[in-house]
Protein backbone atom coordinates (compact mmCIF):
# COMPACT_ATOMS: atom_id res chain seq x y z
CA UNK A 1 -23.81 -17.62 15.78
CA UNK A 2 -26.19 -15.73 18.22
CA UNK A 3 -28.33 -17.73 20.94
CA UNK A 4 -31.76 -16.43 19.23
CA UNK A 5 -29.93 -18.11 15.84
CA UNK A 6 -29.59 -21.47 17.27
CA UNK A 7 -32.85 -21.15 18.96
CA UNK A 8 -34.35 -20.91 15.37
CA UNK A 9 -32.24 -23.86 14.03
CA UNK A 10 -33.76 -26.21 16.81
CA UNK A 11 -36.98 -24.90 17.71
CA UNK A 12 -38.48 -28.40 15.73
CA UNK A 13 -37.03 -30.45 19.14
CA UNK A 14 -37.90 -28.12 21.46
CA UNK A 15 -41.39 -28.22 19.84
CA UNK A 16 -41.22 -32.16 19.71
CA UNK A 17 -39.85 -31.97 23.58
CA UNK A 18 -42.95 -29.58 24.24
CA UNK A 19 -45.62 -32.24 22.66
CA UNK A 20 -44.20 -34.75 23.97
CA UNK A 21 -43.75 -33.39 27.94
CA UNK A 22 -48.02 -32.62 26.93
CA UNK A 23 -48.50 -35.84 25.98
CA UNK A 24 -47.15 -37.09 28.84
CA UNK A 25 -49.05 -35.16 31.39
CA UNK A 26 -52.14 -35.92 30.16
CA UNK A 27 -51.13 -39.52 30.04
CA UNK A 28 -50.57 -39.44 33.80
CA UNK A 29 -53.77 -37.92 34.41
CA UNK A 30 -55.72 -40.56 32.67
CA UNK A 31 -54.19 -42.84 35.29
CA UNK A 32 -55.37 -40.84 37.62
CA UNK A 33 -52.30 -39.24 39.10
CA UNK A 34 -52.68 -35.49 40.22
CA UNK A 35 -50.98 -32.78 38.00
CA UNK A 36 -48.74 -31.40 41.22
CA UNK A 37 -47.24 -35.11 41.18
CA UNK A 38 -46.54 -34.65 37.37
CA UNK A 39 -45.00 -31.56 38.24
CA UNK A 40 -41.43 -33.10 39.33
CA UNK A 41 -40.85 -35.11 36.20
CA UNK A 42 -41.87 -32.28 33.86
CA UNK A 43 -39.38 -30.38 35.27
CA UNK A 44 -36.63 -33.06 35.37
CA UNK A 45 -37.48 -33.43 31.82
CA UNK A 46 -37.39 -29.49 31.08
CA UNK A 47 -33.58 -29.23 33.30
CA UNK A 48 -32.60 -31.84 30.65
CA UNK A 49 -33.62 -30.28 27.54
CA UNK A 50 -32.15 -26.77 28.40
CA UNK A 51 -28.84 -28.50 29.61
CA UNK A 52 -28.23 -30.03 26.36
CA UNK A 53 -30.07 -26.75 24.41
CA UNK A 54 -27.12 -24.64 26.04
CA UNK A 55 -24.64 -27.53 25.96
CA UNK A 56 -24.92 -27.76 21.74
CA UNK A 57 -24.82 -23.93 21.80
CA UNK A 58 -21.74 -22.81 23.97
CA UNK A 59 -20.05 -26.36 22.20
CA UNK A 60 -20.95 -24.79 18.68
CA UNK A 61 -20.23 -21.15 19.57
CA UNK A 62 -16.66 -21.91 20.74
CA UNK A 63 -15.67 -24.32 17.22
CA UNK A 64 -17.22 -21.16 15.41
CA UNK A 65 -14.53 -18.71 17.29
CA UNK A 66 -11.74 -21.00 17.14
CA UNK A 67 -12.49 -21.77 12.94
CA UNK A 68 -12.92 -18.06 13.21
CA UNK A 69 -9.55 -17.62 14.66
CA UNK A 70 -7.55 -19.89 12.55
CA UNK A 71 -9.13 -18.62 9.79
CA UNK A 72 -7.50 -14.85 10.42
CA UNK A 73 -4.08 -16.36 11.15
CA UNK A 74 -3.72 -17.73 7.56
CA UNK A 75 -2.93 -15.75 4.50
CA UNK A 76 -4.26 -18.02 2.24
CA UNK A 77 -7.64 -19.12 3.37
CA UNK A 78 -8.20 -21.76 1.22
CA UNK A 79 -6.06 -23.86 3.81
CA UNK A 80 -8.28 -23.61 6.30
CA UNK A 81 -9.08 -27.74 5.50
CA UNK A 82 -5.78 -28.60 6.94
CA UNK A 83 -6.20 -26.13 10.00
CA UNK A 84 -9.92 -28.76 10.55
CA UNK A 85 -9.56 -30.93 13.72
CA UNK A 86 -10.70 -34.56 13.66
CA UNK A 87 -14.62 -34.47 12.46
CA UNK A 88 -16.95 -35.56 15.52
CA UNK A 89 -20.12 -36.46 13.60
CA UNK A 90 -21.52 -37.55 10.45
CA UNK A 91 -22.37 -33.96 9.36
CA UNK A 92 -19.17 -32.48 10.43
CA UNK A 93 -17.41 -35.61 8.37
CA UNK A 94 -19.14 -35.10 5.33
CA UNK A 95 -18.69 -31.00 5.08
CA UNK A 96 -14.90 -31.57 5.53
CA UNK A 97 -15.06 -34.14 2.82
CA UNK A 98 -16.26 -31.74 0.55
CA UNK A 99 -14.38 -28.72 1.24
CA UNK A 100 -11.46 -30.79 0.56
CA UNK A 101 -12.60 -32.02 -2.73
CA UNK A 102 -13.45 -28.06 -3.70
CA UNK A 103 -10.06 -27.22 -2.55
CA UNK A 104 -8.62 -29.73 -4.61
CA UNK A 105 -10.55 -28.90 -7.57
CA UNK A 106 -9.40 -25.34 -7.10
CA UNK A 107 -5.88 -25.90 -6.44
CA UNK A 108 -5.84 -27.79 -9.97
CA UNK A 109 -7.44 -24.98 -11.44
CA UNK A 110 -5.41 -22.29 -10.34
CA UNK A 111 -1.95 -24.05 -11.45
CA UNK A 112 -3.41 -24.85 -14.78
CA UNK A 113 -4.25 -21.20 -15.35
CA UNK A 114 -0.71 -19.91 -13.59
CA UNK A 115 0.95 -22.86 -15.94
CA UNK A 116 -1.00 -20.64 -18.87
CA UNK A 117 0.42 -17.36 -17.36
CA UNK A 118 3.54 -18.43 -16.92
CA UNK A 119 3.65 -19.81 -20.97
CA UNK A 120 2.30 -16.77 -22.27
CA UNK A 121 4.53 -14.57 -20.10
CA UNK A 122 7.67 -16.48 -21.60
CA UNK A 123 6.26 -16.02 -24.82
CA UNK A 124 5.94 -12.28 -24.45
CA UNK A 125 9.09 -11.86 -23.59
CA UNK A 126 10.87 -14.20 -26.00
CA UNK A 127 8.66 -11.85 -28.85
CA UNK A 128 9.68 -8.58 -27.10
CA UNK A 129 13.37 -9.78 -27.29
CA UNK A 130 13.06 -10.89 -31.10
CA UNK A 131 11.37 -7.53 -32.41
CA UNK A 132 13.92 -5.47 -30.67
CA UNK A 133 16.26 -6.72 -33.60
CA UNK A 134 14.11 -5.26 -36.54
CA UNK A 135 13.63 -2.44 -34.74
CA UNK A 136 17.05 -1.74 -33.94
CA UNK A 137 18.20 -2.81 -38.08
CA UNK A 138 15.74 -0.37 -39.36
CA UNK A 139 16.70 2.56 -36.81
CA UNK A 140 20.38 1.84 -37.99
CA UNK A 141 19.22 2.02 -41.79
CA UNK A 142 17.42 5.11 -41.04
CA UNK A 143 20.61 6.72 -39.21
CA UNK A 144 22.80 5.89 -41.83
CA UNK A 145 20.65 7.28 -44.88
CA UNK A 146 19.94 10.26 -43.08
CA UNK A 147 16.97 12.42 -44.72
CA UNK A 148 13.15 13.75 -43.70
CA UNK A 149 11.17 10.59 -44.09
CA UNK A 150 13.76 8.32 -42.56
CA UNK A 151 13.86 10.99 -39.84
CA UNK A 152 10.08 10.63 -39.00
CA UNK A 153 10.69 6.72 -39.24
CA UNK A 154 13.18 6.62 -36.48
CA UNK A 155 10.56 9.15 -34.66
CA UNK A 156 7.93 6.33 -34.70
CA UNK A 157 10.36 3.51 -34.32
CA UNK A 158 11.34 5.40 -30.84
CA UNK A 159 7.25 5.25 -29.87
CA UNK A 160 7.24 1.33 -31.09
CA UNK A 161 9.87 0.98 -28.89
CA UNK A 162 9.07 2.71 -25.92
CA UNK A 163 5.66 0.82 -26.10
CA UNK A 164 7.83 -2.45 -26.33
CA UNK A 165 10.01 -1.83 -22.97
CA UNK A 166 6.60 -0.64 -21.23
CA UNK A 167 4.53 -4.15 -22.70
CA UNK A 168 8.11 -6.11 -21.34
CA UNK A 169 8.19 -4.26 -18.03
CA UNK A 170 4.67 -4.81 -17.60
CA UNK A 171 4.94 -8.40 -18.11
CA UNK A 172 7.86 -8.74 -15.59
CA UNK A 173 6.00 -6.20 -12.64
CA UNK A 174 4.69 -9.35 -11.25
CA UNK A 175 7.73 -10.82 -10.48
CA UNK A 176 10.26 -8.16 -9.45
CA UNK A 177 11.60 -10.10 -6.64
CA UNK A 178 13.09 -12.77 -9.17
CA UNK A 179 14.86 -9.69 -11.12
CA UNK A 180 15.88 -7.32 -8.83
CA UNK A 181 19.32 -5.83 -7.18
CA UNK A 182 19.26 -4.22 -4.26
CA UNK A 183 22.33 -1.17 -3.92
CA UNK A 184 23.00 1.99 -2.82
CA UNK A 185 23.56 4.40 -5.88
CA UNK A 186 23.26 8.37 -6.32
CA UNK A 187 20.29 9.21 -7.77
CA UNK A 188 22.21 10.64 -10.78
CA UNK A 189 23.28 7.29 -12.06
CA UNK A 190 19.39 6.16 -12.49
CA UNK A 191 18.36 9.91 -14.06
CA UNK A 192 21.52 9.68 -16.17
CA UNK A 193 20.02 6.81 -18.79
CA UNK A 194 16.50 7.68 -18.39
CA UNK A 195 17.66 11.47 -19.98
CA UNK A 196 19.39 9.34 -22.41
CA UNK A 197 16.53 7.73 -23.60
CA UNK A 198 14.19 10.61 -24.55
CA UNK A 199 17.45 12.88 -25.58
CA UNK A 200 16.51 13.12 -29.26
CA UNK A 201 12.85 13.98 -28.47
CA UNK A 202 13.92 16.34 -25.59
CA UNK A 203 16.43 18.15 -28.09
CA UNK A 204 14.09 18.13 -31.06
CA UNK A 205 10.81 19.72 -29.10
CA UNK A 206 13.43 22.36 -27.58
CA UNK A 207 12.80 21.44 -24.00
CA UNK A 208 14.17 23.76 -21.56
CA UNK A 209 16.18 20.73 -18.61
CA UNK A 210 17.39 22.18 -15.55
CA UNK A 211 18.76 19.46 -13.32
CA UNK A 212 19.84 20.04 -10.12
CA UNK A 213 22.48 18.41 -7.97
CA UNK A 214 21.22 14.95 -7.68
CA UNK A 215 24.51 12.93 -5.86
CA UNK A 216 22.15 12.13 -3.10
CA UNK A 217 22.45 8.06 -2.08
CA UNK A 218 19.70 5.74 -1.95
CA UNK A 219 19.07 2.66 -1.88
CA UNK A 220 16.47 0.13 -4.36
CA UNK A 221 16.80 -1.12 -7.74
CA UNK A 222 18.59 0.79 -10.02
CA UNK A 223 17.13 -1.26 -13.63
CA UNK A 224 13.90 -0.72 -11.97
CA UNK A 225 14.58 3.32 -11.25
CA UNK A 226 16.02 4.01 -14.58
CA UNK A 227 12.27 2.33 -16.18
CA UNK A 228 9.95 4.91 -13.88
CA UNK A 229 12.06 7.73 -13.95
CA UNK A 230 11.92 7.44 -17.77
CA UNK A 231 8.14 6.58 -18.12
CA UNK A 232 7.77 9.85 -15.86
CA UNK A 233 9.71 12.17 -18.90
CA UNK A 234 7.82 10.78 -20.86
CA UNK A 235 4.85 11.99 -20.07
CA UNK A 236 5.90 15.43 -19.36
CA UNK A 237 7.41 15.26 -22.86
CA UNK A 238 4.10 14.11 -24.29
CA UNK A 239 2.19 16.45 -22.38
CA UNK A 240 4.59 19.39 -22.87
CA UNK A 241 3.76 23.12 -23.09
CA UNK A 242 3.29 24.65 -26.87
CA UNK A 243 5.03 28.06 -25.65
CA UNK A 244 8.61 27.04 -23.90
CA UNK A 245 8.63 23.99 -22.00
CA UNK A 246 10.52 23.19 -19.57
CA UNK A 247 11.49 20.21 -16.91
CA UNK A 248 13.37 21.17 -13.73
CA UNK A 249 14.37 17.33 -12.00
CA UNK A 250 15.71 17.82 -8.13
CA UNK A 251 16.00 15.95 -5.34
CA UNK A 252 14.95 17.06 -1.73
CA UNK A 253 15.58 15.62 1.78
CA UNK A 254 13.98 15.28 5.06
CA UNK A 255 13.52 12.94 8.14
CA UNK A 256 11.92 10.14 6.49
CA UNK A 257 13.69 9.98 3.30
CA UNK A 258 14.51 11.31 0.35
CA UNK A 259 12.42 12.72 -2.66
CA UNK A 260 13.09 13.27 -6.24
CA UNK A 261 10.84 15.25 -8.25
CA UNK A 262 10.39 16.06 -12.23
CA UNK A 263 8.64 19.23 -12.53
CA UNK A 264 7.19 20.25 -15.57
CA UNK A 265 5.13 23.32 -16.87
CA UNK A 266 2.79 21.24 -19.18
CA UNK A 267 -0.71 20.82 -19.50
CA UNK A 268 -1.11 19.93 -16.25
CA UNK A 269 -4.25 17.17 -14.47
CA UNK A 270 -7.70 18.52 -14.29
CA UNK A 271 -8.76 18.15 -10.10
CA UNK A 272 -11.37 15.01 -10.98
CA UNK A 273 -8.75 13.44 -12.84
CA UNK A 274 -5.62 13.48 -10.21
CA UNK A 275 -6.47 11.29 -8.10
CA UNK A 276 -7.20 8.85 -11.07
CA UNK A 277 -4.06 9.05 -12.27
CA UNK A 278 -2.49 6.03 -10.98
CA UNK A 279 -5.66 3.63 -12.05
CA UNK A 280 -4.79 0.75 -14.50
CA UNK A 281 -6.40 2.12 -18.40
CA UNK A 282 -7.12 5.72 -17.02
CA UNK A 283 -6.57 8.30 -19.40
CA UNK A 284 -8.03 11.06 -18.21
CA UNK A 285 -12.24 12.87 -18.15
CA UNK A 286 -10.83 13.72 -21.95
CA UNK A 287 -11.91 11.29 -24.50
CA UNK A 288 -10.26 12.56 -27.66
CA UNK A 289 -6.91 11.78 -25.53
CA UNK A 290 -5.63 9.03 -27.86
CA UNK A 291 -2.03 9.87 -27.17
CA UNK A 292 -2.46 7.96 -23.77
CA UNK A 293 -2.61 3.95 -23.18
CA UNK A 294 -3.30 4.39 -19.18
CA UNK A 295 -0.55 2.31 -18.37
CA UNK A 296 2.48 4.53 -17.96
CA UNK A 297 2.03 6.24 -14.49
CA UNK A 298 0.24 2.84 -13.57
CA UNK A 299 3.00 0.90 -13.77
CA UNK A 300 5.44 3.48 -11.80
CA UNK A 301 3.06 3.18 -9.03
CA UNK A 302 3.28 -0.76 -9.08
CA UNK A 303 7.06 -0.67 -9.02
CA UNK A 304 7.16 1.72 -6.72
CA UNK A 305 4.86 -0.64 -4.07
CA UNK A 306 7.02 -3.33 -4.99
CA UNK A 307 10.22 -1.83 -4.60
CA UNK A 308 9.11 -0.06 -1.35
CA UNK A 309 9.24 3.05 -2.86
CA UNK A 310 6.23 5.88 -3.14
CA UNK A 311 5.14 8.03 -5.75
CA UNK A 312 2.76 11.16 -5.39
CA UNK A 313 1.99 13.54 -8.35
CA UNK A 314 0.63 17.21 -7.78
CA UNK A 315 -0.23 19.15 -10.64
CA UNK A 316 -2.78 22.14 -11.93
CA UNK A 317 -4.06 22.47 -14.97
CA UNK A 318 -2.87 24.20 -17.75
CA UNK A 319 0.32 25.19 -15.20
CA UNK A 320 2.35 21.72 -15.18
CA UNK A 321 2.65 18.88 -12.89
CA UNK A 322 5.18 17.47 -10.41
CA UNK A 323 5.98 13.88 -9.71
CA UNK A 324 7.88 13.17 -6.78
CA UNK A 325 9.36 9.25 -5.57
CA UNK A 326 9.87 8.95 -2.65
CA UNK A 327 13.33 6.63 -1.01
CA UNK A 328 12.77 5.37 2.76
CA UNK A 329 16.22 5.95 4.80
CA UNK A 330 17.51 4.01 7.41
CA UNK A 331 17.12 0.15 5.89
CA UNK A 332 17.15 -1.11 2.66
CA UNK A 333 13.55 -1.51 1.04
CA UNK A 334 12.75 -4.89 0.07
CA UNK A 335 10.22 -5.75 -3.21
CA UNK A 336 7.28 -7.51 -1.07
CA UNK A 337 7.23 -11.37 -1.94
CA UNK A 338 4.94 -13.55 -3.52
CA UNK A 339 4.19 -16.95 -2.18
C-alpha cells in the first residue's frame, strides 16, 4: 500500500481532526484568549495526529510485506490462513474468520471433484482393459480366416487400438510418478517394441527404415519411452510421403545429453503451424485434416516434462520432419511430483 493510498483511506479523520482543531480555536477566541496562545495546543494536537497517521501506516505497510512474503514461500496459496498470526482487532478477526470458512468450502469442493476424477479415471481404465479382449478375439478371428475384408478389419482394429493405448495413456499422464521405473537401458530396447507395433503398417505402405546404431545408455522410463517413441512413428506413418517414404531413427551425443531422432521425408509442418504442434486439440491451419485427434505429439510432450525428458520437432513442408528427445546425462531424471 502506498502513503498517498492510506492517505485516501483516512482522509474522513484527518478531516474530522481538521474541524475539530477549527472548532476549537474559535472556541478559545470567544473566551477571549489570543490566537498565538492557541497556537501551542493546535500544534500538540497536529504532532499527535501525524504520529498515529504514520504509526497506522508503517504498522500496516510492514503486515502487508510480511503477508506478502509468506505468501511467495508457499506453493499452495490457499494456506496462507494457517501462515495468519493472532488477529489484533475486530476487523482483522472477522476477515480471518472468513477466509477460513472460503478455504474450507473450497477444500471440500476440490476433493469432491478429485473423488469424481479419481472414479471416472478407474472407470476408464477398467473399460480400456475390458475392450482390449474383443479387440484382441476379433483380430485373432480375422488372422485365422485370412482374406481381403478380414484384412481391412484387422487394419481398423489396429487404429481402434492405437486410439485405446493413447485414451489409457492419457488417462494415466497425470500420475506417472505412481507408475514409473526408473533404469538405465540402450535406447534400442525402447525403439525395439515401438517398431513392433506399427510393423504391419510399416511393411504394408512399403516404408523405406534405416536405423542406425542405437546401443547408446540412458536413463528414464522405459514403458513410458516405448509409448512416445511409438506415437512419434505414428505420425510419420500417417503423414508419410506418396512417392517412397522413408524413416531414418538415430541417436546423437553431446555434452548435455543424448538425442534420438526419427526423421522422416513426409509432408512435413507448415512454419505457422510448428510451433503449435505440441498444443492440446491442435491439428494443424488445415481443416479438412480429419486424420488427426491433436493429442498424439501432445501427450509426448507431457511425458517428456514429466519424465525429465525434452522433445523438439523441426520440419519443412512438403520435405519431412524430425523429432528429436532429448536424455539429460549425469543423474537420473526424476517424473516431477504432485502433492
Amino acid at each position: 500500500m502506498s502513503f498517498g493510498n492510506y492517505i485516501y483511506e483516512k482522509l474522513l479523520m484527518i478531516i474530522l481532526n481538521l474541524f475539530c482543531a477549527a472548532a476549537l480555536t474559535i472556541y478559545l477566541r470567544l473566551l477571549g484568549n489570543s490566537l498565538p496562545a492557541a497556537l501551542p495546543i493546535l500544534a500538540v494536537w497536529f504532532f499527535i495526529l501525524t504520529a498515529v497517521i504514520m504509526k497506522g501506516f508503517f504498522t500496516l505497510r510492514n503486515k502487508a510485506q510480511l503477508l506478502n512474503n509468506q505468501l511467495d514461500m508457499l506453493d499452495q496459496k490457499y494456506l496462507i490462513c494457517e501462515m495468519l498470526g493472532k488477529p489484533e482487532t475486530g476487523l482483522e478477526k472477522l476477515y480471518q474468520l472468513t477466509l477460513r470458512t472460503a478455504n474450507k468450502s473450497m477444500l471440500e469442493n476440490v476433493n469432491k471433484i478429485r473423488n469424481a476424477q479419481r472414479d471416472y479415471k478407474e472407470y476408464i481404465e477398467e473399460w480400456i482393459h475390458e475392450i482390449k479382449t474383443p479387440i484382441t478375439a476379433v483380430d485373432l478371428i480375422c488372422k485365422n480366416h485370412p482374406g481381403p475384408e478380414n484384412t481391412r478389419i484387422s487394419r481398423e482394429l489396429a487404429q481402434i487400438n492405437y486410439l485405446v493405448e493413447q485414451a489409457l495413456y492419457y488417462a494415466r499422464s497425470e500420475n506417472v510418478e505412481k507408475d514409473y521405473f526408473i533404469k538405465e537401458f540402450s535406447l534400442s530396447d525402447a525403439l525395439a517394441p515401438a517398431l513392433m507395433q506399427n510393423r504391419t503398417v510399416l511393411l504394408e505402405e512399403k516404408i523405406s527404415l534405416s536405423i542406425d546404431e542405437n546401443d547408446t545408455p540412458v536413463c528414464t522410463d522405459e514403458k513410458w519411452l516405448t509409448y512416445i517413441l511409438s506415437q512419434i512413428l505414428t505420425n510419420s506413418i500417417k503423414y508419410r510421403s506418396p512417392h517412397n517414404p522413408s524413416i531414418h531413427i538415430y541417436s546423437t551425443s553431446a555434452g548435455s545429453g543424448v538425442y534420438l531422432t526419427v526423421e522422416d521425408n513426409g509432408q512435413g509442418i507448415s512454419p505457422e503451424d510448428l510451433p503449435r504442434i505440441f498444443e492440446k486439440g491442435f491439428t494443424g491451419s488445415c481443416r479438412n485434416n480429419r486424420k488427426s485427434t491433436g493429442m498424439g505429439l501432445y501427450l509426448c510432450k507431457k511425458l517428456c516434462q514429466k519424465l525429465g525428458l525434452t522433445i523438439s520437432a523441426d520440419s519443412v513442408l512438403n520435405q519431412g520432419t524430425k523429432i528429436t528427445i532429448g536424455f539429460p546425462v549425469g543423474a537420473l531424471p526424476h517424473p516431477e511430483r504432485r502433492e
